[in-house]
PDB file of N, CA and C in Angstrom:
ATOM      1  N   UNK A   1      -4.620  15.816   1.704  1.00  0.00           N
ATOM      2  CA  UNK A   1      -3.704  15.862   0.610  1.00  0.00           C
ATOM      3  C   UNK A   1      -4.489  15.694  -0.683  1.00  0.00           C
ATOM      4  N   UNK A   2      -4.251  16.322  -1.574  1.00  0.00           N
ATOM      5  CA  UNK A   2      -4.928  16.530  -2.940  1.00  0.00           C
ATOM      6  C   UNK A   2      -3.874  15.691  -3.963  1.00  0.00           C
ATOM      7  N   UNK A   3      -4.632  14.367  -4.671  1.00  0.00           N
ATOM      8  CA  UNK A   3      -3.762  14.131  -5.606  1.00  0.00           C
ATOM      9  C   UNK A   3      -4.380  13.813  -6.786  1.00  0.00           C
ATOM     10  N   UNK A   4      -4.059  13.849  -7.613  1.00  0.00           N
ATOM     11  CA  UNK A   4      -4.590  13.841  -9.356  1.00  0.00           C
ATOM     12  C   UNK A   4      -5.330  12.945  -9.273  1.00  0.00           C
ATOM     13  N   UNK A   5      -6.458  12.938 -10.064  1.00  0.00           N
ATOM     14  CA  UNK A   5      -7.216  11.608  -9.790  1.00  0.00           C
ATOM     15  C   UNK A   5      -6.953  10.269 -10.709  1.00  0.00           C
ATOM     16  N   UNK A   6      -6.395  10.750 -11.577  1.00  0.00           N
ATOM     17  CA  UNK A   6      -5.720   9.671 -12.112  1.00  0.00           C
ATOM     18  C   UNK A   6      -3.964   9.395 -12.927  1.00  0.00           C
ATOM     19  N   UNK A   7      -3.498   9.522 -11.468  1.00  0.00           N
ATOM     20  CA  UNK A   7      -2.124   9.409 -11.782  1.00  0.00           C
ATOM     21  C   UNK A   7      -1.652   8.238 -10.486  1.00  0.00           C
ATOM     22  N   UNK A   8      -1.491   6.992 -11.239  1.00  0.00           N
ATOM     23  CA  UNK A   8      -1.371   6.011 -10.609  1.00  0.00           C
ATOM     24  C   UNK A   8       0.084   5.965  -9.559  1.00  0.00           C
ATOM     25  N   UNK A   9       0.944   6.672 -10.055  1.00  0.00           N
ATOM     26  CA  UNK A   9       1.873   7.363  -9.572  1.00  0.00           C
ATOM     27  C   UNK A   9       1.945   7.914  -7.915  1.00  0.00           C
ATOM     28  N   UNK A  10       1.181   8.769  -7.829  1.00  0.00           N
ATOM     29  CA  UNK A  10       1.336   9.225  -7.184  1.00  0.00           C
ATOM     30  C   UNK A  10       0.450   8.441  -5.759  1.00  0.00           C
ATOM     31  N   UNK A  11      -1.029   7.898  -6.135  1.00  0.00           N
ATOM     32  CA  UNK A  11      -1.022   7.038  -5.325  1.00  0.00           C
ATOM     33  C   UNK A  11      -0.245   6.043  -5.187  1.00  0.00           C
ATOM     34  N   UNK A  12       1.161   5.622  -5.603  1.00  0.00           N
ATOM     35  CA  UNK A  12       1.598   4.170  -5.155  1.00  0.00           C
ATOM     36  C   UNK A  12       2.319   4.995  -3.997  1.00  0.00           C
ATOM     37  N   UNK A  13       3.405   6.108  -4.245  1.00  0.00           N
ATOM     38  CA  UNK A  13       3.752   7.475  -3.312  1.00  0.00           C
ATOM     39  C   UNK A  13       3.763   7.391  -1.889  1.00  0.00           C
ATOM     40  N   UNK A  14       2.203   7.303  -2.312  1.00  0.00           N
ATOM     41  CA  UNK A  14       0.952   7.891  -0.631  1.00  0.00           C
ATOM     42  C   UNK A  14       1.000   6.778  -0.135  1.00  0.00           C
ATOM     43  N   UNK A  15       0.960   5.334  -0.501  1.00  0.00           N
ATOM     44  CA  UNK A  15       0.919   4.240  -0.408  1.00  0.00           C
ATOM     45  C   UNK A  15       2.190   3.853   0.513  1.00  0.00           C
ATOM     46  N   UNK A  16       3.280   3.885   0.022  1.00  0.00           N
ATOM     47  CA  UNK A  16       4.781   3.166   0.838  1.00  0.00           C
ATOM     48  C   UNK A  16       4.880   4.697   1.794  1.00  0.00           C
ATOM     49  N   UNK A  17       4.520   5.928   2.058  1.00  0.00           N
ATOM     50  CA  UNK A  17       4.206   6.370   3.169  1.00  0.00           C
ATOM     51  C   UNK A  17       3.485   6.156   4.173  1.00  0.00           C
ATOM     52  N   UNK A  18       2.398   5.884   3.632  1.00  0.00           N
ATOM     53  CA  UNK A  18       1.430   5.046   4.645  1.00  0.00           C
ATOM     54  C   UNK A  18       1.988   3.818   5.433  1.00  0.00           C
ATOM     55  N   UNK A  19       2.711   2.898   4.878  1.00  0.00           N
ATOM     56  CA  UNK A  19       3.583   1.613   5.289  1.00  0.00           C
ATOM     57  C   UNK A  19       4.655   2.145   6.132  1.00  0.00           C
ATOM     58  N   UNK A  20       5.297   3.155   5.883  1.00  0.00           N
ATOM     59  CA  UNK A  20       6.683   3.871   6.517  1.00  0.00           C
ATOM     60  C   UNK A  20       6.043   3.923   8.168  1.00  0.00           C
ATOM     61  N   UNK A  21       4.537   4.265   8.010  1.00  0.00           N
ATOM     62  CA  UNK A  21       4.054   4.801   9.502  1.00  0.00           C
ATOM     63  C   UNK A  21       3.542   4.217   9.774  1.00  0.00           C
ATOM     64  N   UNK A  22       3.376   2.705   9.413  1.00  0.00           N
ATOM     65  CA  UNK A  22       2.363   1.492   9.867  1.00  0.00           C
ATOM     66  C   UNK A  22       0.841   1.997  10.212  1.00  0.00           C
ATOM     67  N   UNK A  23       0.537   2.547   8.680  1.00  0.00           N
ATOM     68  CA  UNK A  23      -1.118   3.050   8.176  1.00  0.00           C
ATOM     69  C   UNK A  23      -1.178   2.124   7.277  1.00  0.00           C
ATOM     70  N   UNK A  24      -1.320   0.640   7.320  1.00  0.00           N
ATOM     71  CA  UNK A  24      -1.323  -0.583   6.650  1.00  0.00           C
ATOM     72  C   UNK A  24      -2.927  -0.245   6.144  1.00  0.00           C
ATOM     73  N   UNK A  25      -4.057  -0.116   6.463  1.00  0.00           N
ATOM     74  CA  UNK A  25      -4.985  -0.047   5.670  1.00  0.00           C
ATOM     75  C   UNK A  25      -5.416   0.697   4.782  1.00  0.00           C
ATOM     76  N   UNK A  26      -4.282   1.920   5.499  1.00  0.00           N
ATOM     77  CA  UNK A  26      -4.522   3.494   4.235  1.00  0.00           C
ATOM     78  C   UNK A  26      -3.853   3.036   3.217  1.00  0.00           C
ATOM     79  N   UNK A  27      -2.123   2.802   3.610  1.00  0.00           N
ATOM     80  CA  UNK A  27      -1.241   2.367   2.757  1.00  0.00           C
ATOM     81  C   UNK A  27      -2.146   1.102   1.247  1.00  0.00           C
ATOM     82  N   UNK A  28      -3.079   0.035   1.764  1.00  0.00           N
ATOM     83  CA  UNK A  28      -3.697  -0.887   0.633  1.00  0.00           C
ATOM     84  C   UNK A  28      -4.645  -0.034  -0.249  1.00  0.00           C
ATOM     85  N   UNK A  29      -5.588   1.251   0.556  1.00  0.00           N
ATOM     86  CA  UNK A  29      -6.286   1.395  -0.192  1.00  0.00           C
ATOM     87  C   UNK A  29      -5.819   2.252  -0.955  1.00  0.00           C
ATOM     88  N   UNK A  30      -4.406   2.934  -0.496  1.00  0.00           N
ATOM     89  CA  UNK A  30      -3.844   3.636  -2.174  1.00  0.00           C
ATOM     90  C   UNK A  30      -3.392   2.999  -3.208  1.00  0.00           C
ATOM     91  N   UNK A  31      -2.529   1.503  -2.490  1.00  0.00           N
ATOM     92  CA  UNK A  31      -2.339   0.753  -3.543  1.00  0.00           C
ATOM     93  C   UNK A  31      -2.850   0.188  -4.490  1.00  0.00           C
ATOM     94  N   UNK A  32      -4.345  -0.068  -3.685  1.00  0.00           N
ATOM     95  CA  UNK A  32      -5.302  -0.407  -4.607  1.00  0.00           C
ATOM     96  C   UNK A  32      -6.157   0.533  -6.004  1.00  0.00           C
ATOM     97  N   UNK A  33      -5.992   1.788  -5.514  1.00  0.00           N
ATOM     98  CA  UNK A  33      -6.464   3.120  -5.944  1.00  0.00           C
ATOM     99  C   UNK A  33      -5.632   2.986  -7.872  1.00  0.00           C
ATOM    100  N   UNK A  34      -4.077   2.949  -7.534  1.00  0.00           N
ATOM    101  CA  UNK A  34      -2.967   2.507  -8.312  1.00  0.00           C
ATOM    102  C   UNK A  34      -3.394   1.913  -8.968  1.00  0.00           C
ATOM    103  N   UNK A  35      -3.892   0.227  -8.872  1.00  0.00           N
ATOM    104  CA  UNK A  35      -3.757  -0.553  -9.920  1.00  0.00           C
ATOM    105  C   UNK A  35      -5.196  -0.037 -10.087  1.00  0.00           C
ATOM    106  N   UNK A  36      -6.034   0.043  -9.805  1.00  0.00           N
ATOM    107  CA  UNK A  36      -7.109   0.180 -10.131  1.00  0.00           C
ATOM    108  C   UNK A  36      -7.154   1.216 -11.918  1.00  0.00           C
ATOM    109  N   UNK A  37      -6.444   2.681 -11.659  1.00  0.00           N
ATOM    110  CA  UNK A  37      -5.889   2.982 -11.889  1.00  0.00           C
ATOM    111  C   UNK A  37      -5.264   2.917 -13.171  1.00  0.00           C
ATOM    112  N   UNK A  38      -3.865   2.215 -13.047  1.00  0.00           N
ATOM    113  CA  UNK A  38      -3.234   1.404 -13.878  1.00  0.00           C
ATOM    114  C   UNK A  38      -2.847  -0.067 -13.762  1.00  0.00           C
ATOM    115  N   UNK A  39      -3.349  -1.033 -13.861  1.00  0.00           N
ATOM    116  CA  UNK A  39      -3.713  -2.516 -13.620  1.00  0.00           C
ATOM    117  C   UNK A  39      -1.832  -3.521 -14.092  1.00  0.00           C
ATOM    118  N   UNK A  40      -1.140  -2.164 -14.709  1.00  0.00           N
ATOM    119  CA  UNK A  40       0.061  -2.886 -14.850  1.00  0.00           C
ATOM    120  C   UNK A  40       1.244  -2.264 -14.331  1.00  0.00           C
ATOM    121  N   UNK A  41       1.030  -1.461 -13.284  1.00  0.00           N
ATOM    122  CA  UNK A  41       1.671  -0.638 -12.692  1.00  0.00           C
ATOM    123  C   UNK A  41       2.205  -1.359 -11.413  1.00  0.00           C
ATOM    124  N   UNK A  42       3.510  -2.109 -11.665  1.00  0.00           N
ATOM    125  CA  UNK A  42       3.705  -3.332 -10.833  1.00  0.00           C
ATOM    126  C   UNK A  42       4.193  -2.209  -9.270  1.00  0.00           C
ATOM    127  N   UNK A  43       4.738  -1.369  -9.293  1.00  0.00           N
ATOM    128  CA  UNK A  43       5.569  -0.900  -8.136  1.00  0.00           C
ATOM    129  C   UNK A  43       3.857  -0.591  -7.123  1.00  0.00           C
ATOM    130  N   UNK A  44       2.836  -0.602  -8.141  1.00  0.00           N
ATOM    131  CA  UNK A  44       1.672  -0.672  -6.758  1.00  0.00           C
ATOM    132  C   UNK A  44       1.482  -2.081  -6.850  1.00  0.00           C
ATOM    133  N   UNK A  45       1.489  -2.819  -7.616  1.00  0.00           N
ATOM    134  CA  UNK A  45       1.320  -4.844  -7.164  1.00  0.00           C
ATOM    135  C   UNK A  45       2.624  -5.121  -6.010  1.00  0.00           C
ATOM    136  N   UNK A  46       4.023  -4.186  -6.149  1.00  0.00           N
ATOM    137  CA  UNK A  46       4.278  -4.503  -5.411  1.00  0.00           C
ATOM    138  C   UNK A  46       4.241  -4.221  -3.465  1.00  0.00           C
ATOM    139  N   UNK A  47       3.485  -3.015  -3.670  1.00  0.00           N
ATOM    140  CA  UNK A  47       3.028  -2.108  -2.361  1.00  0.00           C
ATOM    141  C   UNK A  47       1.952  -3.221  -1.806  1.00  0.00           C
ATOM    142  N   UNK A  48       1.386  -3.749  -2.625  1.00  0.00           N
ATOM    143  CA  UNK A  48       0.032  -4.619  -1.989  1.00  0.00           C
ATOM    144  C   UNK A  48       1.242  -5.560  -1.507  1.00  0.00           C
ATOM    145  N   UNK A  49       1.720  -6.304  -2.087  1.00  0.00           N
ATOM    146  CA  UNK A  49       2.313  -7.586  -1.513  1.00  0.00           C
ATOM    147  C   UNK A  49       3.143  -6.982  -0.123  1.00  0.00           C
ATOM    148  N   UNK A  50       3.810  -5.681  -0.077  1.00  0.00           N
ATOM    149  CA  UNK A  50       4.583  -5.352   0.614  1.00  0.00           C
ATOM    150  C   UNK A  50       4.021  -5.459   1.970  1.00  0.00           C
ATOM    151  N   UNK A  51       2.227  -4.939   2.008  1.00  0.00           N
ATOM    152  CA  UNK A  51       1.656  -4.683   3.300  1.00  0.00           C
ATOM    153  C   UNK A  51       0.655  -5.597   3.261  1.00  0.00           C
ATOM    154  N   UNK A  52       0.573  -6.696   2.660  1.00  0.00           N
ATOM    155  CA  UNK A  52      -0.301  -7.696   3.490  1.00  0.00           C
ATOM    156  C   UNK A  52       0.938  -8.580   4.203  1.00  0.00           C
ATOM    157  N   UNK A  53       2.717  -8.618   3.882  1.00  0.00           N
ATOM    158  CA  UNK A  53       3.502  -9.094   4.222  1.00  0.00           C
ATOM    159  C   UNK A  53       3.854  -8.648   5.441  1.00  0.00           C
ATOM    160  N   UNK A  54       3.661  -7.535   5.661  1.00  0.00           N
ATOM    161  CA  UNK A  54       4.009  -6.962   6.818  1.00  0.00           C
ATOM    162  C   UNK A  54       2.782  -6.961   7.877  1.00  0.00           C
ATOM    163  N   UNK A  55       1.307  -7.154   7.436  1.00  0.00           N
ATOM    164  CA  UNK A  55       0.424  -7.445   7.971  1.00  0.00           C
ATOM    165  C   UNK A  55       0.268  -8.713   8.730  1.00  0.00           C
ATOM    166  N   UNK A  56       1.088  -9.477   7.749  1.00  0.00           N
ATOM    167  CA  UNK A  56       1.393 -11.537   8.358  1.00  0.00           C
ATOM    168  C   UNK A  56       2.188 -11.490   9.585  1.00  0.00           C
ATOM    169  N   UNK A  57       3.434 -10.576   9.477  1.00  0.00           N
ATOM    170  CA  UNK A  57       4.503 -10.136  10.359  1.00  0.00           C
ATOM    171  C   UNK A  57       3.928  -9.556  11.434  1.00  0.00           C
ATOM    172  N   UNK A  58       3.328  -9.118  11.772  1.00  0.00           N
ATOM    173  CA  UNK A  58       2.579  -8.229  12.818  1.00  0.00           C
ATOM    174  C   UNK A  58       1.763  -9.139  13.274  1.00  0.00           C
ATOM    175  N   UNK A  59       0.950 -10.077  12.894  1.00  0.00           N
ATOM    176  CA  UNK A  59       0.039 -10.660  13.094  1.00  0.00           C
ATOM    177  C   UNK A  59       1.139 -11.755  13.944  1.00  0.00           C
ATOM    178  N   UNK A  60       1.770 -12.294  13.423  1.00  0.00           N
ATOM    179  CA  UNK A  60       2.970 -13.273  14.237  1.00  0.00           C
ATOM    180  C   UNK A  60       3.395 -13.048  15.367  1.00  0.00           C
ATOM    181  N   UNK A  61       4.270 -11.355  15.242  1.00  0.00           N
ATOM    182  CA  UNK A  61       4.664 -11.292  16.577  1.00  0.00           C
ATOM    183  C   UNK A  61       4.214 -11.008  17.603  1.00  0.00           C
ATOM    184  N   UNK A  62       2.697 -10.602  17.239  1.00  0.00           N
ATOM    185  CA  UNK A  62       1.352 -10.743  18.494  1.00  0.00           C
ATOM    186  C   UNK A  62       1.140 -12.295  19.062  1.00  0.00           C
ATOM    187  N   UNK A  63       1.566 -12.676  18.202  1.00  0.00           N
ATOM    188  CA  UNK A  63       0.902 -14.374  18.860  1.00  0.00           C
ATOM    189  C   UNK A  63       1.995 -14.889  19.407  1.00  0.00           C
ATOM    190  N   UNK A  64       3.285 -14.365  19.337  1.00  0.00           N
ATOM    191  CA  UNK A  64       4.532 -14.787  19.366  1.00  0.00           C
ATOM    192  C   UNK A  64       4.858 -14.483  21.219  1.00  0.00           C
ATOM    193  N   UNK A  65       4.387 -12.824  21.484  1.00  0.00           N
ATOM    194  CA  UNK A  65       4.241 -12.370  22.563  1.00  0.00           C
ATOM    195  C   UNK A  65       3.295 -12.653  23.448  1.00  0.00           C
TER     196      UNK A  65
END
Protein backbone atom coordinates (compact mmCIF):
# COMPACT_ATOMS: atom_id res chain seq x y z
CA UNK A 1 0.00 0.00 0.00
CA UNK A 2 1.38 3.41 -1.01
CA UNK A 3 0.71 6.27 1.35
CA UNK A 4 1.83 9.95 1.33
CA UNK A 5 4.74 10.29 3.21
CA UNK A 6 3.66 12.81 5.17
CA UNK A 7 0.11 12.77 5.87
CA UNK A 8 -0.31 11.83 9.40
CA UNK A 9 -3.76 10.98 8.50
CA UNK A 10 -3.63 8.47 6.73
CA UNK A 11 -1.16 6.54 8.72
CA UNK A 12 -3.41 6.72 11.89
CA UNK A 13 -6.08 4.89 8.97
CA UNK A 14 -3.55 1.98 8.38
CA UNK A 15 -3.09 1.93 12.01
CA UNK A 16 -6.87 1.04 13.60
CA UNK A 17 -6.86 -1.48 10.49
CA UNK A 18 -4.05 -3.10 11.56
CA UNK A 19 -5.81 -3.41 15.25
CA UNK A 20 -9.24 -4.50 13.45
CA UNK A 21 -6.97 -7.72 12.39
CA UNK A 22 -4.92 -8.05 15.49
CA UNK A 23 -1.54 -6.72 13.44
CA UNK A 24 -0.78 -5.04 16.93
CA UNK A 25 2.85 -4.37 15.91
CA UNK A 26 2.06 -3.08 12.37
CA UNK A 27 -0.95 -1.30 13.79
CA UNK A 28 2.03 0.79 16.61
CA UNK A 29 4.38 1.30 13.99
CA UNK A 30 1.83 3.35 11.94
CA UNK A 31 0.79 4.97 14.90
CA UNK A 32 3.94 5.86 15.64
CA UNK A 33 4.75 6.93 11.93
CA UNK A 34 1.53 9.59 12.82
CA UNK A 35 2.80 11.27 15.66
CA UNK A 36 6.05 11.19 14.53
CA UNK A 37 4.62 12.90 11.79
CA UNK A 38 2.33 15.16 13.56
CA UNK A 39 3.26 15.06 17.40
CA UNK A 40 -0.34 16.59 18.14
CA UNK A 41 -2.36 14.46 16.23
CA UNK A 42 -4.18 12.90 19.25
CA UNK A 43 -6.52 10.24 17.21
CA UNK A 44 -2.78 8.55 16.60
CA UNK A 45 -1.90 9.13 20.67
CA UNK A 46 -4.99 7.60 20.79
CA UNK A 47 -4.26 4.35 18.44
CA UNK A 48 -1.02 3.87 20.60
CA UNK A 49 -2.95 3.71 23.83
CA UNK A 50 -5.62 1.66 22.01
CA UNK A 51 -2.99 -1.27 21.15
CA UNK A 52 -0.70 -1.47 23.92
CA UNK A 53 -4.35 -1.83 25.80
CA UNK A 54 -5.30 -4.48 23.89
CA UNK A 55 -1.77 -5.88 24.01
CA UNK A 56 -2.26 -6.00 28.21
CA UNK A 57 -5.65 -7.82 27.30
CA UNK A 58 -4.15 -10.51 25.32
CA UNK A 59 -1.36 -10.86 27.45
CA UNK A 60 -4.03 -11.64 30.45
CA UNK A 61 -6.11 -13.94 28.82
CA UNK A 62 -3.04 -16.13 28.00
CA UNK A 63 -2.18 -16.36 31.56
CA UNK A 64 -5.76 -16.56 32.43
CA UNK A 65 -5.99 -19.88 30.18
Amino acid sequence: MQVKPRFAYAYTLLGHEYVLVEELEKALAAFRTAVRIDSRYYNAWYGIGLTYHKQVNHIVNIDII
